[in-house]
C-alpha atoms as a PDB file:
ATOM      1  CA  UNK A   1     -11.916 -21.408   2.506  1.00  0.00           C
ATOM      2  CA  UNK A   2     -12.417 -17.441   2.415  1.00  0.00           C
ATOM      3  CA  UNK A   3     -15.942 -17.433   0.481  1.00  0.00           C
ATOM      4  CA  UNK A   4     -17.396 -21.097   2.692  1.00  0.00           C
ATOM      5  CA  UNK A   5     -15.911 -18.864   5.462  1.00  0.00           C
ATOM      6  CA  UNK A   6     -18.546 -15.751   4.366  1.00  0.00           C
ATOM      7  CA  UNK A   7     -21.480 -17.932   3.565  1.00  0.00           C
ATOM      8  CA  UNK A   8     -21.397 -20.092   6.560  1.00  0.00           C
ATOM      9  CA  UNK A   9     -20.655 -16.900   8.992  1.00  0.00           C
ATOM     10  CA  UNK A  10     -23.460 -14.829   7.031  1.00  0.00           C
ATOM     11  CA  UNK A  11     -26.071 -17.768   7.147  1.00  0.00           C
ATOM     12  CA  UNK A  12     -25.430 -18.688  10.302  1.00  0.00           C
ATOM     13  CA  UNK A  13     -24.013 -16.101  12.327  1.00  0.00           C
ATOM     14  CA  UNK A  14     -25.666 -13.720  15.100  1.00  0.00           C
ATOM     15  CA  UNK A  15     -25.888 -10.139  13.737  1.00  0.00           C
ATOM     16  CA  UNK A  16     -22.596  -9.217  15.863  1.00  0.00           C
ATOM     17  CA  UNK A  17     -20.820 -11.964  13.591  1.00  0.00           C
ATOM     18  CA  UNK A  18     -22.281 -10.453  10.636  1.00  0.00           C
ATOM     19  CA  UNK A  19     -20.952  -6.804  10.584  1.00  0.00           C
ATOM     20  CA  UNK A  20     -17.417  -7.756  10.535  1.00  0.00           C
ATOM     21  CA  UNK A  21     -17.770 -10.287   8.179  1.00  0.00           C
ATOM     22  CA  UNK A  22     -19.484  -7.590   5.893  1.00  0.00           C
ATOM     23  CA  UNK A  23     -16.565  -5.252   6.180  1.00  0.00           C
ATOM     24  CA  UNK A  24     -13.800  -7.840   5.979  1.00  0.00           C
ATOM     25  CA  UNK A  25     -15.389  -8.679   2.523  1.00  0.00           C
ATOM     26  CA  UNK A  26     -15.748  -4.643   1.346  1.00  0.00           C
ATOM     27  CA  UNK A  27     -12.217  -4.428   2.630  1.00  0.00           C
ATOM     28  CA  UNK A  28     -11.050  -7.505   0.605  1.00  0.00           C
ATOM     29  CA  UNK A  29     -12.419  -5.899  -2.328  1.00  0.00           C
ATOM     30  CA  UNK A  30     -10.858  -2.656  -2.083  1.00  0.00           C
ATOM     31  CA  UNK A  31      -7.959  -4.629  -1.662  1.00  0.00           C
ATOM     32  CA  UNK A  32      -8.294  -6.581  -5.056  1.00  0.00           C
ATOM     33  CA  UNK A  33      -8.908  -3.191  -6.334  1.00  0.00           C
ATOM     34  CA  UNK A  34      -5.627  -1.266  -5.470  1.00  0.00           C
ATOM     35  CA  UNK A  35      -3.671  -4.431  -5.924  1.00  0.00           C
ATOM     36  CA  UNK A  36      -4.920  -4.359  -9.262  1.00  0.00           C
ATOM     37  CA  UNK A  37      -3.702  -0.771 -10.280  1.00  0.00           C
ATOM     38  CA  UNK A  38      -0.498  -1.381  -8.585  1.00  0.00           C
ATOM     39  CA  UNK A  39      -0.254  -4.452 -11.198  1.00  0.00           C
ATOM     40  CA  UNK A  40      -1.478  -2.076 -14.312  1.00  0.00           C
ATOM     41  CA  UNK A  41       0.244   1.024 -13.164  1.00  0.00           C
ATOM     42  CA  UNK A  42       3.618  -1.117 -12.566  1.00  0.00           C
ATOM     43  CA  UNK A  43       3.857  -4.503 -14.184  1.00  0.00           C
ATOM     44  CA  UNK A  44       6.227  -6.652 -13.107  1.00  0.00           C
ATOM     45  CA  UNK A  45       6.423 -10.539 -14.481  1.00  0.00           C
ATOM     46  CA  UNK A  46       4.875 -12.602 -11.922  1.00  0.00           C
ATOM     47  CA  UNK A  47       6.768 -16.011 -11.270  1.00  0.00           C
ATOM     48  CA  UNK A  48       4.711 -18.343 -13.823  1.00  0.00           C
ATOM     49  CA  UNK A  49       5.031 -15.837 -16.789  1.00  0.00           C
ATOM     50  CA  UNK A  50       8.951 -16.456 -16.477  1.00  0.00           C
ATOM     51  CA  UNK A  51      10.988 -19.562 -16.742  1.00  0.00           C
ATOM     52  CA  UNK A  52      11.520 -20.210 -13.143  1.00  0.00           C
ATOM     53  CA  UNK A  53      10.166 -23.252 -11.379  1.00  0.00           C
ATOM     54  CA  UNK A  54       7.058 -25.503 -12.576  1.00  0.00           C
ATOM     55  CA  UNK A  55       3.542 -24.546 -13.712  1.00  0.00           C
ATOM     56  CA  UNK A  56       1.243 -26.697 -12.148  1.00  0.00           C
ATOM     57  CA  UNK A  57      -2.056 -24.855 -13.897  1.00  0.00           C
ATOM     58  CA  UNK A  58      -1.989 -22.274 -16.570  1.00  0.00           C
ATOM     59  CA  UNK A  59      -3.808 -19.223 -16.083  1.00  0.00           C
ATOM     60  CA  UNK A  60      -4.123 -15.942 -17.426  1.00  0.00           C
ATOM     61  CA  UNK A  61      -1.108 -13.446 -16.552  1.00  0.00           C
ATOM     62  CA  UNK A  62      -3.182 -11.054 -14.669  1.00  0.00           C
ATOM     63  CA  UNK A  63      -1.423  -7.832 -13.312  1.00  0.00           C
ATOM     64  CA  UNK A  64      -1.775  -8.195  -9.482  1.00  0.00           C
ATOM     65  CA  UNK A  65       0.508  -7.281  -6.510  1.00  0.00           C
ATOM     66  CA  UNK A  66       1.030  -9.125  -4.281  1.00  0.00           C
ATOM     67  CA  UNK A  67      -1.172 -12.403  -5.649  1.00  0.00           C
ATOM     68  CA  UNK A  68      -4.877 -12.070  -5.662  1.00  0.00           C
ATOM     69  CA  UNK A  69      -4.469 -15.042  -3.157  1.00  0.00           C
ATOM     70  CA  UNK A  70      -2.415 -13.524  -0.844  1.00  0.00           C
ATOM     71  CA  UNK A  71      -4.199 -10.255  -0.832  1.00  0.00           C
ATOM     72  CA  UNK A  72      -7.255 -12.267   0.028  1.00  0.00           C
ATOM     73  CA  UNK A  73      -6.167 -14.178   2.886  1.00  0.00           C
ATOM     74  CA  UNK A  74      -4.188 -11.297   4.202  1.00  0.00           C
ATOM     75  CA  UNK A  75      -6.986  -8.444   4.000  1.00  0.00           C
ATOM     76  CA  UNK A  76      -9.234 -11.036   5.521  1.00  0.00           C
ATOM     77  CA  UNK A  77      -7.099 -12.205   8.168  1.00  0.00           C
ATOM     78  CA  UNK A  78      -6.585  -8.624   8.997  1.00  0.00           C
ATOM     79  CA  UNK A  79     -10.105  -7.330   9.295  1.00  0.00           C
ATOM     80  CA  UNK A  80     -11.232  -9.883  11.348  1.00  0.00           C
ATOM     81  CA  UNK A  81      -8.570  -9.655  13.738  1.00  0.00           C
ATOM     82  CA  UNK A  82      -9.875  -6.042  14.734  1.00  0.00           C
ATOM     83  CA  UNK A  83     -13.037  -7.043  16.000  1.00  0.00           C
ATOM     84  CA  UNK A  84     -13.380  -8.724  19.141  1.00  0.00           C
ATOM     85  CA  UNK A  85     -15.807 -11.416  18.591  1.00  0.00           C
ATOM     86  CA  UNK A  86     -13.737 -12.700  15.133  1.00  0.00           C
ATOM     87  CA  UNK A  87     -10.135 -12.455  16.348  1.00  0.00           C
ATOM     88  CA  UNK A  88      -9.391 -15.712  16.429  1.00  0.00           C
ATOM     89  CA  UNK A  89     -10.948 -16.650  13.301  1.00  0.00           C
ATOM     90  CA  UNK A  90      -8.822 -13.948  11.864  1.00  0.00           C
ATOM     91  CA  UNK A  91      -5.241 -15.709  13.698  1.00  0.00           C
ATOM     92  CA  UNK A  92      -6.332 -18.848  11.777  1.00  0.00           C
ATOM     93  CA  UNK A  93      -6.724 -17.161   8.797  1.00  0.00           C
ATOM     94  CA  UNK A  94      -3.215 -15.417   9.303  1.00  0.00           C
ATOM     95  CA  UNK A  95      -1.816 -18.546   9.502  1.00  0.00           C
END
């Protein structure tokens, strides 16, 4: 949803749509990048690597804090929601 989300808004989008979309995605990679030394600096087990509930799909135990997906959405969701003109896509992406 997050990268159709950055195509579609960067194809199609006025120039006022494209500025926030361009820092949400810096943002989201700074993000990635912290949440990745928090993993490497302090690694904790993430859920799948122990015996606790059911893999659906194997991956590879990266170190990441909170989940790559949830640090996506969330950084995201927040960036938009402090411009004006992409608030509410950022509510729906809260949700």
């Amino acid at each position: 949803l997050v990268p159709a989300l950055l195509v579609i808004g960067w194809l199609r989008g006025s120039e006022r749509l494209k500025r926030p979309l361009w820092e949400a995605f810096i943002a989201t990679l700074l993000a990635l990048a912290a949440s990745w030394m928090i993993g490497w600096l302090w690694p904790t087990p993430r859920p799948f690597m122990m015996p606790v509930g059911q893999t659906f799909l194997e991956h590879a135990p990266t170190p990441a804090f909170p989940s790559n997906h949830a640090t996506i959405m969330l950084t995201m969701a927040f960036s938009l929601l402090l411009h004006a003109g992409t608030r509410r896509i950022g509510r729906y992406l809260l949700l």
